[in-house]
N, C-alpha and C. Protein backbone atom coordinates (compact mmCIF):
# COMPACT_ATOMS: atom_id res chain seq x y z
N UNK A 1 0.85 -1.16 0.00
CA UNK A 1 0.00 0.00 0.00
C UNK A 1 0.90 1.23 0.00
N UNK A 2 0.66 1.85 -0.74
CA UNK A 2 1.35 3.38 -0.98
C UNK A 2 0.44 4.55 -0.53
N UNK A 3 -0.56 4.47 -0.74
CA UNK A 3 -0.98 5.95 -0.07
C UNK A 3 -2.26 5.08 0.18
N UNK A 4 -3.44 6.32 1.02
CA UNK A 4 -4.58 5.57 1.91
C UNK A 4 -5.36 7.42 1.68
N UNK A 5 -6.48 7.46 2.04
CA UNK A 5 -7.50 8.83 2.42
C UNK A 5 -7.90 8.30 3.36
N UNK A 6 -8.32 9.06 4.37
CA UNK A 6 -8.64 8.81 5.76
C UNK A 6 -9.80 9.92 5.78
N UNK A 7 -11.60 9.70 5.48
CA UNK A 7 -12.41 10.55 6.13
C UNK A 7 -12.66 10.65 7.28
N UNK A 8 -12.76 11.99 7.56
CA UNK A 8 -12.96 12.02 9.40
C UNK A 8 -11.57 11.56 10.14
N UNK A 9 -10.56 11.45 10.29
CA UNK A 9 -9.40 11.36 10.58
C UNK A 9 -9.38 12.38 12.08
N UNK A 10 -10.51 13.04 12.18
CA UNK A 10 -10.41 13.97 13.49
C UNK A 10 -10.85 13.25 14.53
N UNK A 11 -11.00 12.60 14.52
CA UNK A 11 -11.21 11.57 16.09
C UNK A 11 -9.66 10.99 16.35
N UNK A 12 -9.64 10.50 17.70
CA UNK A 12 -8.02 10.42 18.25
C UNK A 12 -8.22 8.87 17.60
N UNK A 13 -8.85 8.27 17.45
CA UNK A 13 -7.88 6.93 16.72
C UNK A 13 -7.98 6.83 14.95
N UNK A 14 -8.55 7.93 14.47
CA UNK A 14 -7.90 8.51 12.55
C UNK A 14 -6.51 8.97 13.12
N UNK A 15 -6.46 9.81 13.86
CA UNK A 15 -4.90 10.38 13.66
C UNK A 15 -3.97 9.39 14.16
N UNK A 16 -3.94 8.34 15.16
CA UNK A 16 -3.45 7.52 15.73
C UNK A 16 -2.99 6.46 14.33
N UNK A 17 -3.95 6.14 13.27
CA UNK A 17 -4.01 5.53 12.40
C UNK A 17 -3.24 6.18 11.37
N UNK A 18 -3.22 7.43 11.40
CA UNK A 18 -2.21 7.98 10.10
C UNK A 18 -0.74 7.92 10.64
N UNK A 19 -0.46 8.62 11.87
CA UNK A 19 0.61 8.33 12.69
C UNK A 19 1.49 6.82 12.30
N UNK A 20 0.29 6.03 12.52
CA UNK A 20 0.87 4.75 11.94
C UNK A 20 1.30 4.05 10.81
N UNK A 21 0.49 4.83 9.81
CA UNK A 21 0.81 4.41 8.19
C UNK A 21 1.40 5.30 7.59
N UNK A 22 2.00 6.57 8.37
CA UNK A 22 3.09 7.13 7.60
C UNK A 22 4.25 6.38 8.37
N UNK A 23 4.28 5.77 9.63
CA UNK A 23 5.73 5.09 10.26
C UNK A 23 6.15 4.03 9.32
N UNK A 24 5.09 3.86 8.58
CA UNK A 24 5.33 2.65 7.60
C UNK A 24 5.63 3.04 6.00
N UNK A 25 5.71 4.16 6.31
CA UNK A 25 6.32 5.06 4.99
C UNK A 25 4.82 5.34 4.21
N UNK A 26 3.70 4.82 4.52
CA UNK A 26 2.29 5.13 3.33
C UNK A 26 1.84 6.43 3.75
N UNK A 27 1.68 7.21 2.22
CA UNK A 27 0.99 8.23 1.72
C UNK A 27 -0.24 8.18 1.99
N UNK A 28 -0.82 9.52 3.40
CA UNK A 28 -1.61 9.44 3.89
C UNK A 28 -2.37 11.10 3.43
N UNK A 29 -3.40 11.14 3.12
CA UNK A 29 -4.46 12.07 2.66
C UNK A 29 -5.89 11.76 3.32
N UNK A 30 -6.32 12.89 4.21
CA UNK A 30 -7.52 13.28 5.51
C UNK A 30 -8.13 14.31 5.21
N UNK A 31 -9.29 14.19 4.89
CA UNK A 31 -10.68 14.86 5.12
C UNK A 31 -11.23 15.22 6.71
N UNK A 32 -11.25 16.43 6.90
CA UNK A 32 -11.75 16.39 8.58
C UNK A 32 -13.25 16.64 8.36
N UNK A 33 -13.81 16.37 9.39
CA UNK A 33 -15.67 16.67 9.82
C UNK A 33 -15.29 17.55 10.31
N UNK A 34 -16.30 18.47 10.14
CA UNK A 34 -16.19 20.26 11.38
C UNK A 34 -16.29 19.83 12.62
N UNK A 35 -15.96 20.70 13.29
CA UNK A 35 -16.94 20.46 14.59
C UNK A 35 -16.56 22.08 15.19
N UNK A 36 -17.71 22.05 16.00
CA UNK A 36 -18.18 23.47 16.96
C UNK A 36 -17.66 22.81 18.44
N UNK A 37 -16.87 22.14 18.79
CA UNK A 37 -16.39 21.62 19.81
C UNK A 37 -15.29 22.08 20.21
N UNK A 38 -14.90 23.52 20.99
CA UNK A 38 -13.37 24.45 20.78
C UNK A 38 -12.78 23.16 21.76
N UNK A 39 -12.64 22.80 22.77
CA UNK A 39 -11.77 21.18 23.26
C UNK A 39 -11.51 21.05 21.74
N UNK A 40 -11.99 19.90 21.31
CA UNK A 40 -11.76 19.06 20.19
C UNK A 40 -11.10 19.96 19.10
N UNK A 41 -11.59 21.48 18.96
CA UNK A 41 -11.04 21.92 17.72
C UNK A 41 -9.22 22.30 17.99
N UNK A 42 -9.38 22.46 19.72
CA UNK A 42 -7.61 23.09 19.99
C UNK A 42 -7.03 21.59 19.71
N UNK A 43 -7.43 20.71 20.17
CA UNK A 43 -6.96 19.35 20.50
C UNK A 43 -6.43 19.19 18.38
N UNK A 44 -7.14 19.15 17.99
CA UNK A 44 -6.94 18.95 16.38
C UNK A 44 -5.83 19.46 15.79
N UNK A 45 -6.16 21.15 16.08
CA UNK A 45 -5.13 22.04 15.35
C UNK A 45 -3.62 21.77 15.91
N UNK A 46 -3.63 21.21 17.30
CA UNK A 46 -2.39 20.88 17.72
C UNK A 46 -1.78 19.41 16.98
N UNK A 47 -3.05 18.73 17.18
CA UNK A 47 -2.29 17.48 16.19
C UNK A 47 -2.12 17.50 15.12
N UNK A 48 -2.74 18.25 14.29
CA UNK A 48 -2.14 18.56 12.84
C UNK A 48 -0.99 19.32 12.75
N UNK A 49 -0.41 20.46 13.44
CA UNK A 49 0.48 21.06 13.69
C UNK A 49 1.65 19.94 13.78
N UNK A 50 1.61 18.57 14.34
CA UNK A 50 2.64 17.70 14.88
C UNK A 50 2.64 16.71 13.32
N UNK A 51 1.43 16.26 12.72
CA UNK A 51 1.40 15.36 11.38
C UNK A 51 1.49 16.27 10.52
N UNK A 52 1.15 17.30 10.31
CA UNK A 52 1.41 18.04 9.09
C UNK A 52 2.80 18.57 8.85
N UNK A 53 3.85 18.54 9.78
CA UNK A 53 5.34 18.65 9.29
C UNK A 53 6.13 17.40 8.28
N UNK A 54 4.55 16.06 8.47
CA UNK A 54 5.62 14.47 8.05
C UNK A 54 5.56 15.08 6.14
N UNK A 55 6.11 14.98 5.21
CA UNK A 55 5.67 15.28 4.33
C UNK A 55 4.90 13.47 3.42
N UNK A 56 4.76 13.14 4.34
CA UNK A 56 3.57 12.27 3.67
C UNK A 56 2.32 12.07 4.04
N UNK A 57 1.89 13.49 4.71
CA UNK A 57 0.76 13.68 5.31
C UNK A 57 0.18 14.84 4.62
N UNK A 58 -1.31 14.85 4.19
CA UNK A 58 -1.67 16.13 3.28
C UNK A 58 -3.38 16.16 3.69
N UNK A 59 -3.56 17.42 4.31
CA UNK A 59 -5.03 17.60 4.90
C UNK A 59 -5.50 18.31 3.13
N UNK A 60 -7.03 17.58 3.12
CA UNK A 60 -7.60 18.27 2.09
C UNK A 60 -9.08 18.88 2.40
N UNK A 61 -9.97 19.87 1.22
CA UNK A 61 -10.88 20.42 2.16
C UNK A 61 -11.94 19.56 1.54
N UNK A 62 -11.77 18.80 0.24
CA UNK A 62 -12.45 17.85 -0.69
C UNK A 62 -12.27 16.91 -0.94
N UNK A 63 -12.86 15.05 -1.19
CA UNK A 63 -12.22 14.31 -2.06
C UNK A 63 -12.00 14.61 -3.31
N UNK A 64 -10.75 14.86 -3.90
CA UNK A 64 -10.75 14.94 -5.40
C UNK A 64 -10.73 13.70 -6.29
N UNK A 65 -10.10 13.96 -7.88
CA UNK A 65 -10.12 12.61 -7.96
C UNK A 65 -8.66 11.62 -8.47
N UNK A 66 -8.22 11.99 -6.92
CA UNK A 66 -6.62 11.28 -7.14
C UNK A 66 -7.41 9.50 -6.56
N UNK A 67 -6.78 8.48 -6.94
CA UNK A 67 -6.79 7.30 -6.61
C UNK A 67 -6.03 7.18 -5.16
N UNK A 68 -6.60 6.01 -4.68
CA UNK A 68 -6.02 5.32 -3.31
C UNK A 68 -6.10 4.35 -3.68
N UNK A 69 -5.05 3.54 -2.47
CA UNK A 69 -4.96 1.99 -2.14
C UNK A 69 -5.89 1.60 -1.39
N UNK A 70 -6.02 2.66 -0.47
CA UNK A 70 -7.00 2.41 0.45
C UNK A 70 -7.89 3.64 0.67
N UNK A 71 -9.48 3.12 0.94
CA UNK A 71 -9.72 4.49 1.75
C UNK A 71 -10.47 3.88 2.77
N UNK A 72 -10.59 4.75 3.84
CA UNK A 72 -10.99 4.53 5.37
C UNK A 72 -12.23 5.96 5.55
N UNK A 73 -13.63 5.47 6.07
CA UNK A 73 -14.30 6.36 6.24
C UNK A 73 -14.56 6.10 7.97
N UNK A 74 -14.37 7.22 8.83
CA UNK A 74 -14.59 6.49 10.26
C UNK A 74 -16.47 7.15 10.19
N UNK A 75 -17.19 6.13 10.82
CA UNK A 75 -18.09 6.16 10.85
C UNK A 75 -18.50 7.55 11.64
N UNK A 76 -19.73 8.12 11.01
CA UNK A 76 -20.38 9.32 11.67
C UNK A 76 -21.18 10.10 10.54
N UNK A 77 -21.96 11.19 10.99
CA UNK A 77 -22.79 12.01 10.28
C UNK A 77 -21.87 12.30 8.50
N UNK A 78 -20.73 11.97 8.69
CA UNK A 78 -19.96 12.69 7.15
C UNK A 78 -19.54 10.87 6.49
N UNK A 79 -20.40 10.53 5.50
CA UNK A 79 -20.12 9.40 4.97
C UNK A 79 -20.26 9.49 3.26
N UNK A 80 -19.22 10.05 2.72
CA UNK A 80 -19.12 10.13 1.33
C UNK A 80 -18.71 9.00 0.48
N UNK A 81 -19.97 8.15 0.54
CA UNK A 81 -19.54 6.74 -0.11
C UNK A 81 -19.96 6.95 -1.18
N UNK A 82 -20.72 8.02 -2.00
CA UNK A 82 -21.42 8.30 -3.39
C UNK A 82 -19.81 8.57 -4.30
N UNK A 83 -18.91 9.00 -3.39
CA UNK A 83 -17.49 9.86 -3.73
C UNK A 83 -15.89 8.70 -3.39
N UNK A 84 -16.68 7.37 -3.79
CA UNK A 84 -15.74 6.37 -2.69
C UNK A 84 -15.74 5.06 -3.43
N UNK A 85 -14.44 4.85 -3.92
CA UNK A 85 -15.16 3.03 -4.12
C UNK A 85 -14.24 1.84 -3.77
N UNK A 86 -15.44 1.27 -2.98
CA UNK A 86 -15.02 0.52 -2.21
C UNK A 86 -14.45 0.61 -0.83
N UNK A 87 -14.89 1.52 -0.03
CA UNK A 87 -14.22 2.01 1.21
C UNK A 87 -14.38 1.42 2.11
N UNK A 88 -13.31 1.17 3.07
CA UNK A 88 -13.69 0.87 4.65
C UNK A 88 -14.26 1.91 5.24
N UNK A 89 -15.42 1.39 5.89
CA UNK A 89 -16.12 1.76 6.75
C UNK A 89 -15.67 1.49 8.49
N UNK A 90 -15.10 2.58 9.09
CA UNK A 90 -14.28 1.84 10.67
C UNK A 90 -15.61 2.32 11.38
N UNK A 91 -16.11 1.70 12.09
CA UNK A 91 -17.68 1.96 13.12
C UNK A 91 -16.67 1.38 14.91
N UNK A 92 -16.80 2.07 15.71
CA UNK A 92 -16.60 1.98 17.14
C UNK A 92 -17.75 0.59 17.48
N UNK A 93 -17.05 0.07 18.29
CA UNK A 93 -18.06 -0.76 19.10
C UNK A 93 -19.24 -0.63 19.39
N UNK A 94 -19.29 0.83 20.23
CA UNK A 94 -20.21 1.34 21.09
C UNK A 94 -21.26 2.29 19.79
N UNK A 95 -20.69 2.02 18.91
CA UNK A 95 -21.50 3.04 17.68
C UNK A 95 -22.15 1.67 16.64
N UNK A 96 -21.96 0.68 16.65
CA UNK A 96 -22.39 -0.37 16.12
C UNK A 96 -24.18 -0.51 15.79
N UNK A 97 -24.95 -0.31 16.51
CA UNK A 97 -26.67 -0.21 16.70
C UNK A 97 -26.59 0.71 15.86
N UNK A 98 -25.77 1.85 15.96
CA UNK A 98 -26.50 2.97 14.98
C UNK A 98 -26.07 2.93 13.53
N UNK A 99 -24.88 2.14 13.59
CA UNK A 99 -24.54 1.71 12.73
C UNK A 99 -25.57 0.93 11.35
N UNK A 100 -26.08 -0.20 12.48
CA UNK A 100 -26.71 -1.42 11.93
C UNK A 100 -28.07 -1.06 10.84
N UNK A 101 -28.16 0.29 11.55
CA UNK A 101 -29.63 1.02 11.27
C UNK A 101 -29.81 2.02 10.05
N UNK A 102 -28.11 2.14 9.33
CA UNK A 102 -28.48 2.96 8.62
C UNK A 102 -28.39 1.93 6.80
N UNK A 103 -28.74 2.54 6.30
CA UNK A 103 -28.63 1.48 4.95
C UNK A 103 -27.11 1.15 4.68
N UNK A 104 -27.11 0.46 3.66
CA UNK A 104 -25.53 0.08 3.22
C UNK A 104 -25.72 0.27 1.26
N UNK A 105 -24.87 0.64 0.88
CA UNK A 105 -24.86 0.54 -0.56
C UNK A 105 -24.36 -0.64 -0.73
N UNK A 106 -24.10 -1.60 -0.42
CA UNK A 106 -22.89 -2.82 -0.41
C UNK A 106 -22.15 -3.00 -1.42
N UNK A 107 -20.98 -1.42 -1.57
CA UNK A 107 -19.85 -1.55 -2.06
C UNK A 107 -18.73 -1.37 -0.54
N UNK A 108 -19.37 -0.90 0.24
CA UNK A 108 -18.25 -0.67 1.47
C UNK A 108 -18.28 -1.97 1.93
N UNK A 109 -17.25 -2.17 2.94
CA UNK A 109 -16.39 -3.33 3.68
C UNK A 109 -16.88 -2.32 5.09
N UNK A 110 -17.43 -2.84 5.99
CA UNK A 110 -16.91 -2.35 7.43
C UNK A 110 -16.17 -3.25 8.61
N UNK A 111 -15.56 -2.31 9.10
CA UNK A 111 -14.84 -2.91 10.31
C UNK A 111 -15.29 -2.41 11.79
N UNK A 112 -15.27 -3.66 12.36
CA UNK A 112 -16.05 -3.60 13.66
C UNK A 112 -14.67 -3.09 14.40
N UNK A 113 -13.99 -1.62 14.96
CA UNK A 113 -13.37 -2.02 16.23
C UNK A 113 -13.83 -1.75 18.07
N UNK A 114 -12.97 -2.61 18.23
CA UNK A 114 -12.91 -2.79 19.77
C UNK A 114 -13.10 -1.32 20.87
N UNK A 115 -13.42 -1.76 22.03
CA UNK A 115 -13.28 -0.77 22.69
C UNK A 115 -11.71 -0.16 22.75
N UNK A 116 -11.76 1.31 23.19
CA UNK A 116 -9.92 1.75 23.00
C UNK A 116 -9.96 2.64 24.45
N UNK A 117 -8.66 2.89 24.73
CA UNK A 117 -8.81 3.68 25.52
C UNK A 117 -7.46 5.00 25.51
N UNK A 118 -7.23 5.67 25.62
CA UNK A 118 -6.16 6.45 25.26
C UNK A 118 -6.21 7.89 25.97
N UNK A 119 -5.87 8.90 25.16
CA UNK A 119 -5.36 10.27 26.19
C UNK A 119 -6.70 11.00 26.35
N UNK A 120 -7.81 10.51 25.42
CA UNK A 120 -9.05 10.97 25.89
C UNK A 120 -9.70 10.39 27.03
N UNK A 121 -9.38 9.12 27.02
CA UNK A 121 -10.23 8.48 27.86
C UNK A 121 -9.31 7.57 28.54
N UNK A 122 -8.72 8.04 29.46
CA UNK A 122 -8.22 6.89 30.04
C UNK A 122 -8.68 5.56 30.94
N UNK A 123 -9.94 5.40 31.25
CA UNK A 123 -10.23 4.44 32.11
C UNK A 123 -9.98 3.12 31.14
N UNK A 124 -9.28 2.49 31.83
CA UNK A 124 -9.06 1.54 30.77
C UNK A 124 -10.12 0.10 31.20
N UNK A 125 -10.86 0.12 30.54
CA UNK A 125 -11.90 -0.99 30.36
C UNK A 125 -11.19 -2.71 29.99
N UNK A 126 -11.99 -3.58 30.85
CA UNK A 126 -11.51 -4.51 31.14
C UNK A 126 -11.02 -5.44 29.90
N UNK A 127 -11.82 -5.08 28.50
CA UNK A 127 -12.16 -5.67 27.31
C UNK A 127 -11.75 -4.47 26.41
N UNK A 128 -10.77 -3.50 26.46
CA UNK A 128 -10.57 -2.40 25.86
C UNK A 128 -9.24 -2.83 25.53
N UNK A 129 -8.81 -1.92 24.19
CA UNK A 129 -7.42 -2.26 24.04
C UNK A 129 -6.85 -0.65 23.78
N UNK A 130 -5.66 -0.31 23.85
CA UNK A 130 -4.83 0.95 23.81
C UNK A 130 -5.12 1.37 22.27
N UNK A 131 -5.04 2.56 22.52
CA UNK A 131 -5.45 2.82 20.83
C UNK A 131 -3.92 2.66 19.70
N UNK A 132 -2.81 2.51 20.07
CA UNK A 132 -1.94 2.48 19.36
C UNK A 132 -1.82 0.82 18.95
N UNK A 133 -2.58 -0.42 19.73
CA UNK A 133 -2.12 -1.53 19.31
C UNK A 133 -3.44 -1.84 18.33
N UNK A 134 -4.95 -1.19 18.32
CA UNK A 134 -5.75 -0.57 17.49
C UNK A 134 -5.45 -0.80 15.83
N UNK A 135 -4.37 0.57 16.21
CA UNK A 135 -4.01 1.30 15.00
C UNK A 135 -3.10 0.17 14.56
N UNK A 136 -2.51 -0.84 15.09
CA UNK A 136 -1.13 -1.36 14.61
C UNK A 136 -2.49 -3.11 13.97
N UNK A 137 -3.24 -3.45 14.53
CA UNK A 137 -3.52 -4.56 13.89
C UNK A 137 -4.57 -4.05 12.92
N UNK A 138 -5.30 -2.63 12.68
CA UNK A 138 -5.90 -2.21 11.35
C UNK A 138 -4.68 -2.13 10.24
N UNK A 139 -3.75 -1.55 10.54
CA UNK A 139 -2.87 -1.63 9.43
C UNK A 139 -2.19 -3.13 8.67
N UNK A 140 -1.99 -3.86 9.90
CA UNK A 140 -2.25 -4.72 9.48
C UNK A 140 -3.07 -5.80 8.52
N UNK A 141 -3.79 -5.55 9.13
CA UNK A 141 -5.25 -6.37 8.40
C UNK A 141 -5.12 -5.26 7.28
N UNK A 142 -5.19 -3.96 6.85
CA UNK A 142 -5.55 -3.70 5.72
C UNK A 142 -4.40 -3.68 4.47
N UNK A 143 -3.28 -4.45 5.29
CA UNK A 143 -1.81 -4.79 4.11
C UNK A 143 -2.20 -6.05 3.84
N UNK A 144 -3.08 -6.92 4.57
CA UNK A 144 -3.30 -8.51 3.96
C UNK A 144 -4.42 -8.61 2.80
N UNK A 145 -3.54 -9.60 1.93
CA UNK A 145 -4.42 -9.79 1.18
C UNK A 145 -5.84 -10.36 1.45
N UNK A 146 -6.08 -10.84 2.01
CA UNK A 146 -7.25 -11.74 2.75
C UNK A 146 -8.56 -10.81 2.63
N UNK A 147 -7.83 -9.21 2.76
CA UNK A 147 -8.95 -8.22 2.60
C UNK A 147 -9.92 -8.26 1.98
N UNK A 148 -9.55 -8.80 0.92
CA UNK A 148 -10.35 -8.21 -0.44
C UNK A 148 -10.89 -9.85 -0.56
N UNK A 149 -11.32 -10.14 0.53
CA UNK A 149 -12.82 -11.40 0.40
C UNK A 149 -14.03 -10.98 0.20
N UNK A 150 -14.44 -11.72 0.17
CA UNK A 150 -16.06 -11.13 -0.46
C UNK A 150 -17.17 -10.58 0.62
N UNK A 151 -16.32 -10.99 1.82
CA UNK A 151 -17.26 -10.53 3.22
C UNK A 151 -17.06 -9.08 3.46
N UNK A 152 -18.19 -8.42 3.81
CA UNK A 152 -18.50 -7.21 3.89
C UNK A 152 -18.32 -6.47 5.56
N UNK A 153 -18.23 -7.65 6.31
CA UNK A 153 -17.81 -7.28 7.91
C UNK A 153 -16.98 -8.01 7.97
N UNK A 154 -15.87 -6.84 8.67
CA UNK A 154 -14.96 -7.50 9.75
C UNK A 154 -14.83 -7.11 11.31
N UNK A 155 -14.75 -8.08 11.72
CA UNK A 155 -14.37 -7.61 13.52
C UNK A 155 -13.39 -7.54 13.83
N UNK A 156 -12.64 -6.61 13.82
CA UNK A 156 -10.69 -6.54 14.07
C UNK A 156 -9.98 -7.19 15.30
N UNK A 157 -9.80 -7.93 15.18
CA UNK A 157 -9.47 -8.93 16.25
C UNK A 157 -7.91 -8.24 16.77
N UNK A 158 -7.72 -7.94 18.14
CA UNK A 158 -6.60 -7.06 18.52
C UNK A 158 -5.79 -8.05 19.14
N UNK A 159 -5.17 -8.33 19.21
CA UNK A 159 -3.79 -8.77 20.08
C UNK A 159 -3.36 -7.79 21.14
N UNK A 160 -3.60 -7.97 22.29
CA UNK A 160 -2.80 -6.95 23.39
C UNK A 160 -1.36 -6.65 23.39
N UNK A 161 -0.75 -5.28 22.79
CA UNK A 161 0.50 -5.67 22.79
C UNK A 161 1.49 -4.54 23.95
N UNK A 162 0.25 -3.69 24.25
CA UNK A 162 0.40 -2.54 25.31
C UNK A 162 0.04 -3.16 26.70
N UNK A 163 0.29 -2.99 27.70
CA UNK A 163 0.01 -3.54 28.99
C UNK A 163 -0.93 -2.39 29.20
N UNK A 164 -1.68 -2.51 30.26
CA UNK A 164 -2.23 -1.07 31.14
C UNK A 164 -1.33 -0.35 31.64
N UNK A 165 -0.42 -0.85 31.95
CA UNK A 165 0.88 0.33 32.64
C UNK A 165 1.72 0.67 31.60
N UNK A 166 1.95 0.14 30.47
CA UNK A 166 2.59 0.76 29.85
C UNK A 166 1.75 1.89 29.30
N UNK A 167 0.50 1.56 29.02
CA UNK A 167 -0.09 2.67 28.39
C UNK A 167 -0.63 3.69 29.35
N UNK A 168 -0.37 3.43 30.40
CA UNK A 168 -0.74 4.66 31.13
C UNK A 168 0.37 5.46 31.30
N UNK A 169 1.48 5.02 31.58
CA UNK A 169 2.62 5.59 31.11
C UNK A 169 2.80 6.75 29.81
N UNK A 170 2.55 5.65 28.46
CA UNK A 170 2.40 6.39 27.15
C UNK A 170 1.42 7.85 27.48
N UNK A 171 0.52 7.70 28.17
CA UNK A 171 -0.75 8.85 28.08
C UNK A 171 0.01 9.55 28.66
N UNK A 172 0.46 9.72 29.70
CA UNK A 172 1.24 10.80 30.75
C UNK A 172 2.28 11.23 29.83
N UNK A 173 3.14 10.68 29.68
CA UNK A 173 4.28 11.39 28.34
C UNK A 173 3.12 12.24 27.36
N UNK A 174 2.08 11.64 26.93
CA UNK A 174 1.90 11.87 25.77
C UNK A 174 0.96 13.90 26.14
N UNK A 175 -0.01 13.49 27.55
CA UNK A 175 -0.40 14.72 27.77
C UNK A 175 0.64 15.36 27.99
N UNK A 176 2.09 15.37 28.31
CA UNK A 176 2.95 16.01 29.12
C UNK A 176 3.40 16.99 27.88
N UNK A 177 3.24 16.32 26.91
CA UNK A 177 3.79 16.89 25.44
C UNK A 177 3.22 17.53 24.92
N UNK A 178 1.75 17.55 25.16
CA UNK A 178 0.41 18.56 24.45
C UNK A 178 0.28 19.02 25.53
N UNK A 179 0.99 19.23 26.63
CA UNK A 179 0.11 19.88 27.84
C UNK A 179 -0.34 21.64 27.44
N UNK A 180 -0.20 22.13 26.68
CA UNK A 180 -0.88 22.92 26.02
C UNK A 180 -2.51 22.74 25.89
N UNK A 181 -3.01 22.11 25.51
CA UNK A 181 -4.29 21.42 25.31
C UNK A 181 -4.95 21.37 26.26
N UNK A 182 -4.21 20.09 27.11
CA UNK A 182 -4.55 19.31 28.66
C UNK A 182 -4.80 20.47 29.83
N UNK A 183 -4.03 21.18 29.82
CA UNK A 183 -3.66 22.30 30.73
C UNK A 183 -4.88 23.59 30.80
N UNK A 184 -5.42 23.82 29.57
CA UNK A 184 -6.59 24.73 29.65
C UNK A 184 -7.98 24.05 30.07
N UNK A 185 -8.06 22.48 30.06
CA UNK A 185 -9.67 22.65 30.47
C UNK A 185 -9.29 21.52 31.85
């Protein structure tokens, strides 16, 4: 895979996910959803400030019509599958019902993931996995060929590869570094 589009990429596990597929050298291109949420909007502009120096990272304000290897739509109110072919669909656990409820064109693939837990949310849930080992078995799964079966769901099956202490660890470094952000609310 050489490059990927990432819609909605503004939630902490899209950027967690680009983070990851540019470490792997892939050409990553993100569509953001608005939001009226100033938290979420400082929280953003700071993380783009940190991915937008990689130069294989490129925020756009449109899909145009360059090709991908991949594209990734994270589930929510902004779903441009009329503008998409063949996209993953990533739906949260806990977003799954609302999921179930809305139609499907059945050219998308969706992926079921797991609960996560990370610098937003740290309580780490008993059946939750860290959002960076998340991000490391989606990339995975979306370099295997196996992908491109004819099944239209997948459930991303995670491997624990973060402990709880290590990742509570990771979060503390990680607010310590945006404490810009952390520090105002």
């Amino acid at each position: 895979m050489e490059s990927t589009l990432i819609v909605g990429a503004d939630e902490f596990f899209g950027l967690s996910l680009c983070e990851r597929m540019m470490d792997e050298g892939i050409h990553v291109d993100v569509v953001l959803a608005e939001t009226e949420d100033k938290m979420r909007q400082m929280y953003l502009e700071e993380r783009l400030m940190w991915l937008g120096r990689n130069e294989l990272f490129r925020q756009l304000e449109h899909i145009g019509d360059q090709k991908y290897d991949t594209i990734c739509i994270q589930f929510g109110s902004f779903l441009p599958l009329d503008q998409c072919d063949s996209p993953y669909i990533l739906v949260y656990e806990e977003d799954r019902k609302e999921w179930e409820k809305r139609e499907k064109t059945g050219s998308e693939k969706t992926v079921i993931l797991p609960k996560m837990y990370g610098p937003w949310k740290e309580e780490t849930e008993e059946d939750g996995y860290y959002t960076n080992d998340v991000a490391d078995e989606l990339l995975r799964f979306l370099l295997e060929p196996s992908r491109h079966s004819k099944d239209q769901l997948f459930e991303l099956q995670v491997t624990e590869k973060t402990s709880k202490e290590e990742a509570k660890t990771k979060i503390i470094e990680w607010k310590r570094q945006f404490s810009s952000i952390f520090d105002k609310y």
